[in-house]
Each structure stands twice: as C-alpha cells, then as structure tokens.
Protein backbone atom coordinates (compact mmCIF):
# COMPACT_ATOMS: atom_id res chain seq x y z
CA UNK A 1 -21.64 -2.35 33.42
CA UNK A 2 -22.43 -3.93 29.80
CA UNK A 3 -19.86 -4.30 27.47
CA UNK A 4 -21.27 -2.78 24.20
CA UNK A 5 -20.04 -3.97 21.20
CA UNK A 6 -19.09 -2.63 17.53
CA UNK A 7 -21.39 -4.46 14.43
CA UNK A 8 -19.12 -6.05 12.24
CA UNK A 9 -17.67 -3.64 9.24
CA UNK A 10 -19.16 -4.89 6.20
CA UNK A 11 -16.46 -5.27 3.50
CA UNK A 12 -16.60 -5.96 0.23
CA UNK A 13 -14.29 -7.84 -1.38
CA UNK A 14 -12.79 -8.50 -4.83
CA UNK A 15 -10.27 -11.88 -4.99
CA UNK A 16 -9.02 -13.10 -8.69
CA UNK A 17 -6.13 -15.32 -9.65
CA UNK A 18 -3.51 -14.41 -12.09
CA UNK A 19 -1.89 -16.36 -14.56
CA UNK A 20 1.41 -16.50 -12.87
CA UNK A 21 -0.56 -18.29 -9.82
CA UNK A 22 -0.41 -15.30 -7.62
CA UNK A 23 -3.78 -14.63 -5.27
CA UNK A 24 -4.98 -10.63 -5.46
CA UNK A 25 -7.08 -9.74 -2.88
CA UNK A 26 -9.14 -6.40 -3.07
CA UNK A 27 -10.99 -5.49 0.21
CA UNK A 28 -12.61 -2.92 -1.99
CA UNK A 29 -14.36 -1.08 1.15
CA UNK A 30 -15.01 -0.84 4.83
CA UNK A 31 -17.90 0.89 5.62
CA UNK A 32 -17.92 1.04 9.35
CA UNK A 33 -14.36 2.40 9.60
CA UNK A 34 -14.40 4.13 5.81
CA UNK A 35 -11.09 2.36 4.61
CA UNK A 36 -10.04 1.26 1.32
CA UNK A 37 -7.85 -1.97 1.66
CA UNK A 38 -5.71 -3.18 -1.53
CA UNK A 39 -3.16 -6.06 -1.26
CA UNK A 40 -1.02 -7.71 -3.78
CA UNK A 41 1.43 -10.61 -2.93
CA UNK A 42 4.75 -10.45 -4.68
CA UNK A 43 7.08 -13.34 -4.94
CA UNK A 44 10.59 -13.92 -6.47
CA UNK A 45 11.92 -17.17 -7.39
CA UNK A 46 15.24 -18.35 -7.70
CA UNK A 47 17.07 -20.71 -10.46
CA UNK A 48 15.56 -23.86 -8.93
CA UNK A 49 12.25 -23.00 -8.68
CA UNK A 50 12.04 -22.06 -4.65
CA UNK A 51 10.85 -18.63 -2.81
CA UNK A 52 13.65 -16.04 -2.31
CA UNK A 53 11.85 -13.54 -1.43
CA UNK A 54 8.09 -12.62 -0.42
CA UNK A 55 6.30 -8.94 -0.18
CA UNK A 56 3.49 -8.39 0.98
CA UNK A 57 1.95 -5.29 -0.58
CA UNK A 58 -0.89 -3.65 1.37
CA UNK A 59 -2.42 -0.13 0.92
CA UNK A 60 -5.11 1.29 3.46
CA UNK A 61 -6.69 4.48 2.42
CA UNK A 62 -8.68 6.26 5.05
CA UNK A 63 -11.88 8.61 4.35
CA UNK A 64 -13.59 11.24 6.23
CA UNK A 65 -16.98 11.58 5.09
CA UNK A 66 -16.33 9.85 1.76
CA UNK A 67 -13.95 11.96 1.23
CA UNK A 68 -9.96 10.76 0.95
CA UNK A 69 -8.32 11.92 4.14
CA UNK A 70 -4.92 9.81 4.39
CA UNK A 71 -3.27 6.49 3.18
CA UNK A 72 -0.77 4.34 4.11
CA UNK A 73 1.93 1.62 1.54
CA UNK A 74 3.22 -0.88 3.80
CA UNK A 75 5.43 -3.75 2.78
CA UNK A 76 5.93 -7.01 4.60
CA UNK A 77 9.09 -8.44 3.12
CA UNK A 78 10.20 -11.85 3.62
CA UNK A 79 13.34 -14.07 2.91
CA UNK A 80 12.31 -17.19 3.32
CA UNK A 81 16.01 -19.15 3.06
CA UNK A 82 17.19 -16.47 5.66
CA UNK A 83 14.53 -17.87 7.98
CA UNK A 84 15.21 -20.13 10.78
CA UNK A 85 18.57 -19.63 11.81
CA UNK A 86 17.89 -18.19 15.74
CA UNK A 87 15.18 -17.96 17.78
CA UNK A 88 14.55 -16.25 20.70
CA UNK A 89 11.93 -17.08 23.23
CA UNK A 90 10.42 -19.09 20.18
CA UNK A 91 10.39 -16.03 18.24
CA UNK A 92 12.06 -16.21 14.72
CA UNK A 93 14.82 -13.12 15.06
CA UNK A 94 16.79 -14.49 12.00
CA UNK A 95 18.98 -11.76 10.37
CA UNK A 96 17.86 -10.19 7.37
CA UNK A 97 15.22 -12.31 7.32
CA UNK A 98 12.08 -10.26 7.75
CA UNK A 99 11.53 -6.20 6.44
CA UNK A 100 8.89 -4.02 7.71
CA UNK A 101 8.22 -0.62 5.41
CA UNK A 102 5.71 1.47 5.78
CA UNK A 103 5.16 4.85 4.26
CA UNK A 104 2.40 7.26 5.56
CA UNK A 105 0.95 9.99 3.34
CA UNK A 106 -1.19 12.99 4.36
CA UNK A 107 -3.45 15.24 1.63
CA UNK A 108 -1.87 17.92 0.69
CA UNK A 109 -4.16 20.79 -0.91
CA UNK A 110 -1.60 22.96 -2.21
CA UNK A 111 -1.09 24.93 -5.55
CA UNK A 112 2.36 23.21 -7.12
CA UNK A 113 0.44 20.57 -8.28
CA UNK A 114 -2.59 21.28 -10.06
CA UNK A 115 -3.81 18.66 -12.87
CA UNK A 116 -3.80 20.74 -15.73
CA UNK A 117 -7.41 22.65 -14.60
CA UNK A 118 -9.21 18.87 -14.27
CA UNK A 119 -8.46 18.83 -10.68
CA UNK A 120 -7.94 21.22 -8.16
CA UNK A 121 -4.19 20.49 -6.96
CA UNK A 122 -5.03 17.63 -4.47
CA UNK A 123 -2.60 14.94 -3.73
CA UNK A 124 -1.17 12.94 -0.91
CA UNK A 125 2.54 13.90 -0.02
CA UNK A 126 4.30 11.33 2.06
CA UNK A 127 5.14 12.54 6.04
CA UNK A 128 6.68 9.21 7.43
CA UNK A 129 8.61 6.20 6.60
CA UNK A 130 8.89 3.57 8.95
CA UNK A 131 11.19 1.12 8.88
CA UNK A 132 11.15 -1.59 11.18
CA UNK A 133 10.53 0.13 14.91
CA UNK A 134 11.74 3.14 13.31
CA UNK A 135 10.00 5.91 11.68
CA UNK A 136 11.66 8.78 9.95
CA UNK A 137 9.62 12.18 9.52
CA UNK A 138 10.00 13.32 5.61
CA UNK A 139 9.92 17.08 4.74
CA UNK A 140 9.52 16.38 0.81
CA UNK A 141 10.62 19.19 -1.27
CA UNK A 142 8.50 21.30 -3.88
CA UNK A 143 9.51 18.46 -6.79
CA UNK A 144 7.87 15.36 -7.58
CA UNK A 145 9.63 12.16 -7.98
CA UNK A 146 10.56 9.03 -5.84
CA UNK A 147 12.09 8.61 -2.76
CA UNK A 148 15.52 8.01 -2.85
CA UNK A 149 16.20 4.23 -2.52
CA UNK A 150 19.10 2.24 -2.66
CA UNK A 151 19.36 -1.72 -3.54
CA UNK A 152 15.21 -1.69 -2.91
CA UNK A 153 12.94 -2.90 -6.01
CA UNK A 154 9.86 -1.50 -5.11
CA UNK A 155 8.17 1.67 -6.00
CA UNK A 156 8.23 4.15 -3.17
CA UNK A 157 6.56 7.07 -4.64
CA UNK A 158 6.75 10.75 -2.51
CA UNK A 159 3.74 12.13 -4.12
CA UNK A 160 0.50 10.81 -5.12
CA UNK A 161 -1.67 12.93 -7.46
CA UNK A 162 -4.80 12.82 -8.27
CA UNK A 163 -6.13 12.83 -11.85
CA UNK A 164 -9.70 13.38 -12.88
CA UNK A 165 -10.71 12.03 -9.78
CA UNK A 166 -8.52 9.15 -8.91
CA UNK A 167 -4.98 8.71 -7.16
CA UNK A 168 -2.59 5.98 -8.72
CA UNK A 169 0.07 4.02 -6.10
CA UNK A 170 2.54 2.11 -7.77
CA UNK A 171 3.24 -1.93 -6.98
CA UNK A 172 6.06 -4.30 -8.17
CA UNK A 173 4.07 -7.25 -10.28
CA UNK A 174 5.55 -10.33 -10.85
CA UNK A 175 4.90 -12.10 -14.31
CA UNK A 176 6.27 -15.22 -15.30
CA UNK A 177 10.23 -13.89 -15.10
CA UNK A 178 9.86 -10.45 -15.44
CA UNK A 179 9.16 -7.70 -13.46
CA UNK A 180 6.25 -4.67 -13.94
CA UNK A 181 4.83 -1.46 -12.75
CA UNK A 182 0.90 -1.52 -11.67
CA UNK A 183 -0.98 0.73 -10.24
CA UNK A 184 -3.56 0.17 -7.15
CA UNK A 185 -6.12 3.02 -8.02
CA UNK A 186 -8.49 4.40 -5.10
CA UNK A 187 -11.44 7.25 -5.46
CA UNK A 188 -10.97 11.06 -4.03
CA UNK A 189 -15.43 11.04 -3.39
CA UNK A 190 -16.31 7.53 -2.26
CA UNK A 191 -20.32 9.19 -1.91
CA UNK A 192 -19.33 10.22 -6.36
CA UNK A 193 -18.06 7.42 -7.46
CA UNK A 194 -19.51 4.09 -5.45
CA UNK A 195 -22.87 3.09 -5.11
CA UNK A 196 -23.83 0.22 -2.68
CA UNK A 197 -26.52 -2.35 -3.23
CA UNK A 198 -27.46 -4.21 -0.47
C-alpha cells in the first residue's frame, strides 16, 4: 500500500523589522489548511541590558470555506535567568522558568453584540484557557471586558468583535522602554477581502 502524501500548504508570508530590533513575522495565509497565522515576539529587558523575560505571541485563526470559524492566542513565555537550574532526563524543568497560555475562542452569532447595524452581531467568545497541561472551560457572561488576570501583562481579551468586517486581538508591544497595545487584525470573508495572484 502507497503512502500518499499532502502538497505542501502554500503560505504567504509578511516579515519586517522594527525599530526596537524586534523580528514580526506574518504568515498571512495557509491555503491548504485555511489558517491565518500572526506572531509577534515580545521581550523585556532588565537594568543591564539582558533578557528577563521572552513571549512568544502567536494567533492561528481557522476558516471554513473562507469564512472565520475559530481562533486561538497562545503565549510562549520565557524567563531566561530562571533557566537552567534542573534538568531532568536532559529536559530543562527549571521552576518558573517556562509559561504556556493558550486561549481558544469559538464564533458566537448571537444578538448582545451587534455593531451598531454595520455588522450582524458576530464575534468570537473565548471557551478555554489552557494553562500549562491544564485547560479550564470558560462560561463568559453576557458583558464584554477582559478576563480577569492577576500579576499577568498581557492582554487576554474574552470577546472579540467584529467591526465592518474585521476582528481586532490585542498584543503587548515593546518600544524602546515602554510598553503598548496593538492589535493583530484578521478578515471575517477571506473569498471578500483577499485576492491571490499566483
């Protein structure tokens, strides 16, 4: 029996440099598998000029027939001092050295949250949060706002709305010593809004 195999997804991608030295990397779009891929590296330096703390940003929004179906924030967050300390079986198990978030969000097509008539009250609600190995099911409330976080910086939204076509999902940017919201936008209609040359 022959093994069949998959053609490679064709992605294409959108890299620029910013002025603080930080690499963006847009895999603007899959189209074998119909993802979106967005990632933004963060990075925090202390008083002497060395990495405290690393997160990797990454957002993968999934389509169904061009359409937006779900998407998924996950956060790789590093501490690079905290590194090192014990290994086990050569694996790096230092503690508090290494965060895994992710937050899962599903479309949600109901009437709370209509865009003032431009849209028709679509947004993505977020259903799990997964820290580490463990994931938490969320039953979000009728109110809009952020999830509640405690001594973590980064932008954990609980709703996602769309607006004139377009969802917004917040990132932490660093520049030069300060910190700032921006926004990873993705399309609702991939088939509206992107045209492919090829």
């Amino acid at each position: 029996m022959s093994k069949k195999t998959m053609p490679p997804a064709r992605e294409f991608q959108l890299r620029f440099a910013l002025d603080n030295g930080a690499d963006v990397r847009a895999l603007i779009f899959d189209d074998l598998s119909q993802r979106h891929f967005f990632e933004y590296r963060y990075m925090l330096l202390d008083a002497d000029g060395e990495i405290e703390m690393v997160n990797e940003n990454k957002l993968v929004v999934a389509y169904d027939d061009g359409i937006a179906d779900s998407c998924e924030l996950s956060m790789n967050i590093i501490f690079p001092k905290r590194r090192g300390q014990r290994y086990i079986y050569g694996l790096d198990v230092s503690k508090n050295s290494k965060l895994f978030v992710s937050l899962e969000y599903e479309k949600d097509k109901g009437e709370a949250y209509k865009d003032d008539g431009n849209d028709e009250g679509l947004h993505f609600r977020l259903k799990r949060v997964g820290v580490g190995h463990k994931v938490i099911e969320v039953d979000g409330g009728e109110k809009e706002g952020l999830v509640k976080q405690q001594d973590f910086p980064f932008p954990a939204p609980d709703i996602i709305r769309m607006k004139y076509g377009m969802y917004d999902v917040p990132f932490l940017f660093r520049n030069d010593d300060t910190d700032e919201i921006r926004i990873f936008n993705f399309d609702d209609n991939i088939q509206k809004s992107m045209k492919v040359v090829c």
